[in-house]
Protein backbone atom coordinates (compact mmCIF):
# COMPACT_ATOMS: atom_id res chain seq x y z
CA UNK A 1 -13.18 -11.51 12.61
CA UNK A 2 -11.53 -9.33 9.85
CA UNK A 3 -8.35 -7.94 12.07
CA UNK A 4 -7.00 -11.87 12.57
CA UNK A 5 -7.68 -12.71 8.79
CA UNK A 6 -6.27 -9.82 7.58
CA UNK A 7 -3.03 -10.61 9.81
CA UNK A 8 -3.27 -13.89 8.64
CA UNK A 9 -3.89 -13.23 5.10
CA UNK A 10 -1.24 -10.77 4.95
CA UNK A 11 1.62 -13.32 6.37
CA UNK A 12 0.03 -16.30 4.37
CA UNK A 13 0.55 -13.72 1.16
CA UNK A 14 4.37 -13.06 1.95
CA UNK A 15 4.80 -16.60 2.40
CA UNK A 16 3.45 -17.77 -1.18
CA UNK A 17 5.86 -14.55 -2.61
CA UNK A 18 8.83 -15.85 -0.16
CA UNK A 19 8.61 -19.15 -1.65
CA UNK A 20 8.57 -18.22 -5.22
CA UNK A 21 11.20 -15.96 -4.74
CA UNK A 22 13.65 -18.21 -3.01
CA UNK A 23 12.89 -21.07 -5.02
CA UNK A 24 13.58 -19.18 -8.15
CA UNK A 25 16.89 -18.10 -6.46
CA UNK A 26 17.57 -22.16 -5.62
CA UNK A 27 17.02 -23.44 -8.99
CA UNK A 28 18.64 -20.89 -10.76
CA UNK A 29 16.05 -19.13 -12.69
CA UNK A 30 15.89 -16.23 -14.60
CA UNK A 31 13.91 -12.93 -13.46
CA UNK A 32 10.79 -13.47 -14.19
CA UNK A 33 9.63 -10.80 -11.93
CA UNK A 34 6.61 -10.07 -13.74
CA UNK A 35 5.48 -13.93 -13.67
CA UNK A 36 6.21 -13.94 -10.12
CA UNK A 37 3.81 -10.86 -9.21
CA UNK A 38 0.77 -12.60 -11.02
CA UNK A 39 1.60 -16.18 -9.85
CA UNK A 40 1.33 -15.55 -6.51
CA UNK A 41 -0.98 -12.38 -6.39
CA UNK A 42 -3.56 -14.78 -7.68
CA UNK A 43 -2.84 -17.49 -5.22
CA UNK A 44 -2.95 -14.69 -2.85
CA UNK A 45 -6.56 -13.95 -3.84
CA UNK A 46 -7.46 -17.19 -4.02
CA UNK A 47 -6.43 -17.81 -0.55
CA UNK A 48 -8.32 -14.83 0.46
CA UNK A 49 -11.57 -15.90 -0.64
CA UNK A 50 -11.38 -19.21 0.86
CA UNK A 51 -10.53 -17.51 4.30
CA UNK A 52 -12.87 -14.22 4.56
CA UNK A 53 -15.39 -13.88 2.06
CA UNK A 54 -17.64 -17.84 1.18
CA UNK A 55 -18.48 -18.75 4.10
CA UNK A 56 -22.25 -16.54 4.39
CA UNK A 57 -22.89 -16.13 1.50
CA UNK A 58 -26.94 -16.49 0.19
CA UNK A 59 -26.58 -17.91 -3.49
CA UNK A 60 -29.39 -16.88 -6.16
CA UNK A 61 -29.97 -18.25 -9.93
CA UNK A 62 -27.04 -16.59 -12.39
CA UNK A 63 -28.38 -13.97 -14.63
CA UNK A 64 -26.69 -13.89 -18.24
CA UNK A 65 -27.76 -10.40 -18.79
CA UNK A 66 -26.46 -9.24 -15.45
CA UNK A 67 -23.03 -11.06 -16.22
CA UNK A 68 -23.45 -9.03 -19.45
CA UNK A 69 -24.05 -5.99 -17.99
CA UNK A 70 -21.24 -6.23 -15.31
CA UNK A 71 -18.30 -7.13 -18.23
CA UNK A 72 -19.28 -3.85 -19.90
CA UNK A 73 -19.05 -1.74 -16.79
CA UNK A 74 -15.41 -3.84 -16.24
CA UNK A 75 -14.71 -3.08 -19.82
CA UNK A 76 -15.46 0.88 -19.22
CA UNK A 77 -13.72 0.44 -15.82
CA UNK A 78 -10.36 -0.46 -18.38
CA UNK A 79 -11.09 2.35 -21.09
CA UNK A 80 -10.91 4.93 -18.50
CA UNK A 81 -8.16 3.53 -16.18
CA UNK A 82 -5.44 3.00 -19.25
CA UNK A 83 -6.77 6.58 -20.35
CA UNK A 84 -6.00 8.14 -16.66
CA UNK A 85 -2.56 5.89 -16.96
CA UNK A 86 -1.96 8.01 -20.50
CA UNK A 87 -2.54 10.91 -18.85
CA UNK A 88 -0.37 10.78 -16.10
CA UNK A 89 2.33 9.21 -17.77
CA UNK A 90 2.66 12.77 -19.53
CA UNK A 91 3.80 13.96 -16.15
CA UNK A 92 5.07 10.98 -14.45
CA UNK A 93 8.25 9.07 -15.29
CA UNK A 94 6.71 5.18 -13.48
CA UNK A 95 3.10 5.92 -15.22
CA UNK A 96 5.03 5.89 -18.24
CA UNK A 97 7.29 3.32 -17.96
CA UNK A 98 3.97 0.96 -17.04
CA UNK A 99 2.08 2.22 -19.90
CA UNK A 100 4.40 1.77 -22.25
CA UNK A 101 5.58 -2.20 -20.49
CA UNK A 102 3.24 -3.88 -18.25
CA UNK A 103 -0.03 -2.83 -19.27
CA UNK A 104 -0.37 -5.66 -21.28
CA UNK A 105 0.26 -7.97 -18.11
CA UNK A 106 -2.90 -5.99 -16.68
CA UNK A 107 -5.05 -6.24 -19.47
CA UNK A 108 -4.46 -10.43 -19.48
CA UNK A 109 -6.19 -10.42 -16.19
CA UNK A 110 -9.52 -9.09 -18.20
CA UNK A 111 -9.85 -12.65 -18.87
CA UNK A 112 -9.68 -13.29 -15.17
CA UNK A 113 -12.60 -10.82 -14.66
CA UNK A 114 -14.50 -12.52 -17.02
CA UNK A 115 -14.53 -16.28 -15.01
CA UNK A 116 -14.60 -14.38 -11.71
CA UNK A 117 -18.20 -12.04 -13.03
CA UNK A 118 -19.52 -15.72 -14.29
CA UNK A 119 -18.48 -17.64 -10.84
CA UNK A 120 -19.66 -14.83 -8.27
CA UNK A 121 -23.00 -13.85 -10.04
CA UNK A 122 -24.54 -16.64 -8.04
CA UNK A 123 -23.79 -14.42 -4.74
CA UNK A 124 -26.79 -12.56 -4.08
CA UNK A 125 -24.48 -9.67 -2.02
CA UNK A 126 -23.00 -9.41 -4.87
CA UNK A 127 -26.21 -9.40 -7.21
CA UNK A 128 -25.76 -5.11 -7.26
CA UNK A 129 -21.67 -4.74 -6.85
CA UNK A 130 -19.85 -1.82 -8.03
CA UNK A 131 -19.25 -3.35 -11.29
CA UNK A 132 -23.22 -2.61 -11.64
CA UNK A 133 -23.05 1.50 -11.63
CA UNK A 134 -22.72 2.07 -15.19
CA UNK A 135 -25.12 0.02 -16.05
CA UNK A 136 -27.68 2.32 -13.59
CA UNK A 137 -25.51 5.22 -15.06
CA UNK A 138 -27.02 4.45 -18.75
CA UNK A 139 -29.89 3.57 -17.95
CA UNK A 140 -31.70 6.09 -15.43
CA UNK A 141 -28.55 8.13 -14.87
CA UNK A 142 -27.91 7.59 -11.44
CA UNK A 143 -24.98 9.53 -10.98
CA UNK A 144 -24.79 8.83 -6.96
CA UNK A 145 -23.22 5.40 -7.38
CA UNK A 146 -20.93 6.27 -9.64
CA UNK A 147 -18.88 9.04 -8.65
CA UNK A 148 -17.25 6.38 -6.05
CA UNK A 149 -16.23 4.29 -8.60
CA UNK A 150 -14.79 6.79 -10.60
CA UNK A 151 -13.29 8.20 -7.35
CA UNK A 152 -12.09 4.48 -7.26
CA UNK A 153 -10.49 3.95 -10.83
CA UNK A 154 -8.90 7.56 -10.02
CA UNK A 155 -7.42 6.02 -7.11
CA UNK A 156 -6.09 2.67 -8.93
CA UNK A 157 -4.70 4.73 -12.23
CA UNK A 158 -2.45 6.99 -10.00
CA UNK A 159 -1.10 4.06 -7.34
CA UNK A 160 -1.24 0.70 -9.10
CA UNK A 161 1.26 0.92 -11.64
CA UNK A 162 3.07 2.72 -9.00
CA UNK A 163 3.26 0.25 -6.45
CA UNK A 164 3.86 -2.90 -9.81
CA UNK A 165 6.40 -0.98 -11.38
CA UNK A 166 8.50 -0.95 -7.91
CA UNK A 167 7.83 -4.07 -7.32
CA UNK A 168 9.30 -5.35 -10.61
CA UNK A 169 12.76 -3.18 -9.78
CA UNK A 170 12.58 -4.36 -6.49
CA UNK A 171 12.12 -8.20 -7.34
CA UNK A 172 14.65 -7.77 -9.85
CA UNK A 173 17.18 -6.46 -8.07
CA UNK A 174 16.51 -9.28 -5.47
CA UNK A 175 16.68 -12.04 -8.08
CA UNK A 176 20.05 -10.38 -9.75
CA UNK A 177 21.93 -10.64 -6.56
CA UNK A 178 21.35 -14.79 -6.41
CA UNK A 179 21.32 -16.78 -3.45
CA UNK A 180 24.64 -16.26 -2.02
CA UNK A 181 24.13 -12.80 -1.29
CA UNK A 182 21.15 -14.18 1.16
CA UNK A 183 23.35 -16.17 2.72
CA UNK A 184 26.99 -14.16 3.08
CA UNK A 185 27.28 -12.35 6.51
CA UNK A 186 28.58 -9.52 4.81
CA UNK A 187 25.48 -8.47 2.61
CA UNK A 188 23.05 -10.39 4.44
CA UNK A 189 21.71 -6.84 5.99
CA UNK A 190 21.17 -4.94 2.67
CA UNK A 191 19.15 -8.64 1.24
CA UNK A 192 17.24 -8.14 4.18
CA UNK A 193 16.26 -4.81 3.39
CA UNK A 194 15.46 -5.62 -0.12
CA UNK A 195 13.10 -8.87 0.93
CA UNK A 196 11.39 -5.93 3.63
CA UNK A 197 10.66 -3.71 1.13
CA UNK A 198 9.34 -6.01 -1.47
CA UNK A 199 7.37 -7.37 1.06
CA UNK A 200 5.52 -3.91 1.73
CA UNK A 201 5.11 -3.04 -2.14
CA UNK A 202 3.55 -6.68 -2.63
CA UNK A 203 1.00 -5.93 0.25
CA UNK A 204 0.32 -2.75 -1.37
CA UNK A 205 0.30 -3.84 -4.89
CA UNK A 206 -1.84 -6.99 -3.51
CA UNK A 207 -4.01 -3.95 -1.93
CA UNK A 208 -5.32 -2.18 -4.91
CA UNK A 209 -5.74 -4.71 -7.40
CA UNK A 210 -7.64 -7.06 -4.89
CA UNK A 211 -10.70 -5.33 -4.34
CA UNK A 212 -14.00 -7.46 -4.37
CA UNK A 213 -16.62 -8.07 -2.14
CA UNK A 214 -16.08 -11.83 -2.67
CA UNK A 215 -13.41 -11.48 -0.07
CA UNK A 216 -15.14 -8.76 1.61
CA UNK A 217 -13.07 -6.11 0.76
CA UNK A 218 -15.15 -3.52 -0.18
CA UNK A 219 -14.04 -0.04 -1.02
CA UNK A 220 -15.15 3.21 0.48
CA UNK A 221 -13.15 5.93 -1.30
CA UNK A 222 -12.40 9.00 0.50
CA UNK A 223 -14.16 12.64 -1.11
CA UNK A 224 -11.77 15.12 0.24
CA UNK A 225 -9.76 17.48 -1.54
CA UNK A 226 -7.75 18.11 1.00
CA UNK A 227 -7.42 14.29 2.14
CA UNK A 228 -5.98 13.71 -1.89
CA UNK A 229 -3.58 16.78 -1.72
CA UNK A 230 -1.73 15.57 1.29
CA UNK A 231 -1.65 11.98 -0.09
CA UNK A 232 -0.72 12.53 -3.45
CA UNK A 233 2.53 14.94 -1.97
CA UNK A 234 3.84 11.89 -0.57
CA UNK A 235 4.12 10.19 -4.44
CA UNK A 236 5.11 10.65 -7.78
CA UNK A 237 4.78 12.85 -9.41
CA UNK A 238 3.68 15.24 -6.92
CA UNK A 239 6.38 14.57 -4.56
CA UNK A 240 8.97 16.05 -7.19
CA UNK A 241 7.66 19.26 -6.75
CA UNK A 242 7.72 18.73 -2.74
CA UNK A 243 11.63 17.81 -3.47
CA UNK A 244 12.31 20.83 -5.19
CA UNK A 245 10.28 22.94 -2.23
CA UNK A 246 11.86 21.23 0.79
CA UNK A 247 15.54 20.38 -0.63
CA UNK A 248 17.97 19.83 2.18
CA UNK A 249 21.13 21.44 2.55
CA UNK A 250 23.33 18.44 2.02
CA UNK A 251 23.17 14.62 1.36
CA UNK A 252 25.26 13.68 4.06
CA UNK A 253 23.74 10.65 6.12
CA UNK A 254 23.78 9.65 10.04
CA UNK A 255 26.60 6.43 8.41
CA UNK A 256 28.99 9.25 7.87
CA UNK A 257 28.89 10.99 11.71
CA UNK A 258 29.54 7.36 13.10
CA UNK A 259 32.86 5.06 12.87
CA UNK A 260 31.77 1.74 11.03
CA UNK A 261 31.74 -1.14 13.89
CA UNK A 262 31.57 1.32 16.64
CA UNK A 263 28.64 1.13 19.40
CA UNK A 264 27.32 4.38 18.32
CA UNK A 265 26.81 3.14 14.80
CA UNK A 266 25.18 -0.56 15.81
CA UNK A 267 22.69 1.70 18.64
CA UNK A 268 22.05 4.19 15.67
CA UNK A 269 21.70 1.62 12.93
CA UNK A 270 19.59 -0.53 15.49
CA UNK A 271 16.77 2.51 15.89
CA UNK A 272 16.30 2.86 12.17
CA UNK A 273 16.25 -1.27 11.45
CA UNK A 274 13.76 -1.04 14.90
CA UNK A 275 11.34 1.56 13.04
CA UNK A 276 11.67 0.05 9.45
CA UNK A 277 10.57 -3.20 10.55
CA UNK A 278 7.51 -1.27 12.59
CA UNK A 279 6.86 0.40 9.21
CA UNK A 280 6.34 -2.85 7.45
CA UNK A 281 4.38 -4.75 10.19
CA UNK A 282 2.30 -1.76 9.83
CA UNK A 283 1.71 -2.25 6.70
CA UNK A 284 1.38 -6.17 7.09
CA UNK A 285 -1.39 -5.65 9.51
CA UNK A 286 -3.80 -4.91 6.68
CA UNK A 287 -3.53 -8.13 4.76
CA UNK A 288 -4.89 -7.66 1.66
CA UNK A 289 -7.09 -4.30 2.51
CA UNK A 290 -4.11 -1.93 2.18
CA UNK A 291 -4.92 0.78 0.29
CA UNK A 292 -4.69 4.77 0.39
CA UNK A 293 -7.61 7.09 0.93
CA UNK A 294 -9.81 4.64 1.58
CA UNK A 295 -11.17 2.12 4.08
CA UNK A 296 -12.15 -0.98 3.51
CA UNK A 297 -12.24 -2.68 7.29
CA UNK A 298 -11.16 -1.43 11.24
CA UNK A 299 -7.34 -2.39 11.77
CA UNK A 300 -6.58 -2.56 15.20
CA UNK A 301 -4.08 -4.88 15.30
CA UNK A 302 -0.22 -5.05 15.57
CA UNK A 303 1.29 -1.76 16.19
CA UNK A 304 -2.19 -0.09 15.42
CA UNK A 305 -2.99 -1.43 18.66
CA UNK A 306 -0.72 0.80 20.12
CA UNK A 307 -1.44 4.73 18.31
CA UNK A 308 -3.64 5.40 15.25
CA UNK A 309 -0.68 5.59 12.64
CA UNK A 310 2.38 3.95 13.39
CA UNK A 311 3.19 3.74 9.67
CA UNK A 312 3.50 7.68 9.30
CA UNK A 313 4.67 8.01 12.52
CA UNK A 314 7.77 5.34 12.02
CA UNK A 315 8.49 6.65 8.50
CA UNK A 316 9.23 10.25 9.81
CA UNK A 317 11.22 9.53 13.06
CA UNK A 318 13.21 7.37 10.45
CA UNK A 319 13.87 10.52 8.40
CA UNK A 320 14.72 12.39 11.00
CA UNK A 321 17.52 9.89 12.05
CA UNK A 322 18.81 9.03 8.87
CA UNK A 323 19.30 12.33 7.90
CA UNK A 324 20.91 13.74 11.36
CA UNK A 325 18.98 17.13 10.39
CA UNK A 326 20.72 18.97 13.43
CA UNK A 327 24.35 18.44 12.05
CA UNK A 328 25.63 19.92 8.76
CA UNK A 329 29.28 20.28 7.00
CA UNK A 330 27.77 23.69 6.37
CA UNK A 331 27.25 25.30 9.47
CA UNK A 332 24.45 27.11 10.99
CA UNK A 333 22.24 27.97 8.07
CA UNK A 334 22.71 24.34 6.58
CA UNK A 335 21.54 22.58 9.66
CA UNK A 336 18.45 25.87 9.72
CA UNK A 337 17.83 24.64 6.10
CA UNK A 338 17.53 21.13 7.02
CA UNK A 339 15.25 21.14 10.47
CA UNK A 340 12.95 23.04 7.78
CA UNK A 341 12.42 20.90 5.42
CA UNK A 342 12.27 17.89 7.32
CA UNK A 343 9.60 19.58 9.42
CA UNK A 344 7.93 20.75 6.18
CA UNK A 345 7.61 17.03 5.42
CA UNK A 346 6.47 16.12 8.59
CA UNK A 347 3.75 18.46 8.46
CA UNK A 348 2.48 17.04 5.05
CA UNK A 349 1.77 13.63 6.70
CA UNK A 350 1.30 14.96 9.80
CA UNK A 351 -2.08 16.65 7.97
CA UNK A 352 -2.75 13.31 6.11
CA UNK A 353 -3.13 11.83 9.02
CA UNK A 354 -5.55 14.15 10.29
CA UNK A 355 -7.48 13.87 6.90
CA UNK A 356 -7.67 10.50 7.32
CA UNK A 357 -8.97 10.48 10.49
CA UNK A 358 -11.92 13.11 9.54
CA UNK A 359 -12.82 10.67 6.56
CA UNK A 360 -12.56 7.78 9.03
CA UNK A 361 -14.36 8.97 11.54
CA UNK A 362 -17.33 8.55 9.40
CA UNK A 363 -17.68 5.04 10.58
CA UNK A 364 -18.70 4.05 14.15
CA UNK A 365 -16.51 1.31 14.60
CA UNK A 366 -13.55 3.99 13.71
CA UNK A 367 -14.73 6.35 16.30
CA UNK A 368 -15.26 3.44 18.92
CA UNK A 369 -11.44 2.52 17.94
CA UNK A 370 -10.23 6.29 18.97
CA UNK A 371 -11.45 6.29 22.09
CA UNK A 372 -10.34 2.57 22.60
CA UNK A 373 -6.07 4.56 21.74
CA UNK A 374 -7.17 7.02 23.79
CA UNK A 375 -7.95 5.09 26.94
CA UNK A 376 -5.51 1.59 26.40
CA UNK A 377 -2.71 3.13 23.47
CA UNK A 378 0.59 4.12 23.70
CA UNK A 379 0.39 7.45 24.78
CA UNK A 380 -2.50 6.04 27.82
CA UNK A 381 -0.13 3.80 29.19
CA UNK A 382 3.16 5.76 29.46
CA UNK A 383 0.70 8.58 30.89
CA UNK A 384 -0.30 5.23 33.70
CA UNK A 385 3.61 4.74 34.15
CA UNK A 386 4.45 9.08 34.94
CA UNK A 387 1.73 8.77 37.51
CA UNK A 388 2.64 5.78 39.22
């Protein structure tokens, strides 16, 4: 059953990352953040395929001309992914940071692709993958298989070197601080934080450059404008331009209404720890299927038990505490200016979410899932509780 591997999966993942990261901190080693993201992204995958995607699988006689074939659609996959990479790093301050110092790292796992075409051409679902669509493109030019995978190397050019790059700082930063830091009461909180949030890139990160059928993680890539314009506003370097729109009044921070060590702050602190760690066992319950404006599997487990999108909905109650919208040092019109452009934000993923839902509705075992939340989720229950 996908939802417990991909639970599974996902926790196995942060445990290989976990124990490369703490026993580089043990020893004493230097960042090697990059190193780190490869090692145990491809133990990751490995793991992956001996869990979800061996087990059924009809084997044929390999076919050197269809190995052939596949490595030149991988090699136009690369042409126009680095080219889409170029272009945005015109635009985009990450894009061009990866361009211009990790895209090497990416093209070393060409050579990857190369044992992986050779290993799974035996697999007889995979016989006419993806991989296959330019080779139908050139030949006959079917065009209807392969605006999805264009849709798709659109979709890896504008979030994987988003989601690497932060992972690097983010590993970094980790790594710089040492073990002690882990261990001191005193900055044991903000460690925490950092190990959290590398955590959630690496399941992203893990998300987008894992896709293949061998594990059974398809792609189905979504073809609405609208579902892309919402998404995109919520990254660089579309979200600058949402910054610049929706700027808040002031910078000032719910830490600065409440007295350090007081039961105000620790209740206040506690609610945003309590929806931060929702946020990330949101994004845990995917495994290795995480990806945006896509689907690649039904998630109904963890908090998605509970409502359809507990990862948007965490992320903007968080805002709205962190930011203490409805109290400004300037007044009136600063606390006006702020309940508007937090609400402006909300509204951007409140309408991704709908998006999403129209694109995944698509699928019957989606729609069979919304009715599920509607009769047994979050809202159902507390509705059960008001009655009684």
């Amino acid at each position: 059953m996908y939802n417990v591997n991909g639970l599974f999966l996902g926790v196995a993942s942060l445990a290989l990352l976990l124990v490369v990261l703490l026993g580089g901190l043990i020893l004493g080693a230097p960042n090697y953040s990059v190193a780190i993201i490869l090692l145990a992204s491809l133990a990751s995958f490995m793991l992956s395929i001996w869990k979800e995607g061996l087990g059924s699988q009809k084997e044929i006689p390999r076919d050197i001309q269809r190995i052939k074939q596949k490595l030149f659609g991988l090699l136009v996959y690369f042409l126009l992914f680095v080219l889409l990479v170029k272009f945005l790093s015109i635009v985009s301050v990450p894009h061009e940071k990866f361009f211009l110092g990790y895209l090497p790292y990416i093209f070393s796992i060409f050579l990857f692709f190369v044992l992986y075409f050779i290993y799974c051409d035996k697999f007889e679902a995979l016989k006419d993958d993806e991989w296959s669509a330019f080779r139908y493109f050139f030949a006959d030019g079917g065009k209807a298989g392969l605006f999805p995978v264009l849709r798709g190397i659109v979709l890896k050019a504008l979030f994987l070197p988003l989601m690497f790059l932060w992972l690097d700082v983010s590993i970094w930063k980790f790594m710089d601080g040492g073990i002690s830091r882990l261990l001191s009461p005193e900055t044991f909180i903000v460690e925490f934080i950092k190990i959290g949030t590398i955590f959630d890139l690496y399941i992203g990160f893990l998300g987008y450059l894992l896709v293949s059928r061998l594990n059974g993680s398809g792609m189905h890539v979504d073809d609405g404008w609208r579902s892309w314009i919402f998404c995109l506003a919520c990254y660089p370097p579309f979200y600058n331009i949402v910054q610049l729109l929706l700027k808040p009044s002031d910078d000032v921070y719910w830490g600065d209404f409440f007295t350090s060590g007081s039961a105000q702050f620790y209740i206040w602190g506690g609610m945003l720890g309590a929806l931060w760690v929702i946020y990330w066992w949101s994004t845990l319950s995917f495994g290795l299927r995480f990806s945006n404006l896509s689907y690649r599997g039904l998630v109904d487990q963890g908090p998605y038990k509970y409502v359809k999108h507990p990862a948007y909905l965490s992320k903007v109650c968080y805002w709205w505490l962190l930011t203490v919208p409805f109290v400004s040092p300037l007044g009136s019109w600063g606390v006006i200016q702020n309940v508007i452009c937090l609400s402006g934000i909300s509204w951007i993923y409140f309408m991704r979410a709908r998006e999403e839902e129209r694109f995944l509705s698509r699928f019957p075992e989606y729609r069979s899932y919304q009715k599920r939340i509607q009769r047994e989720g979050l809202r159902a229950r507390i509705n059960k509780l008001q009655v009684l």
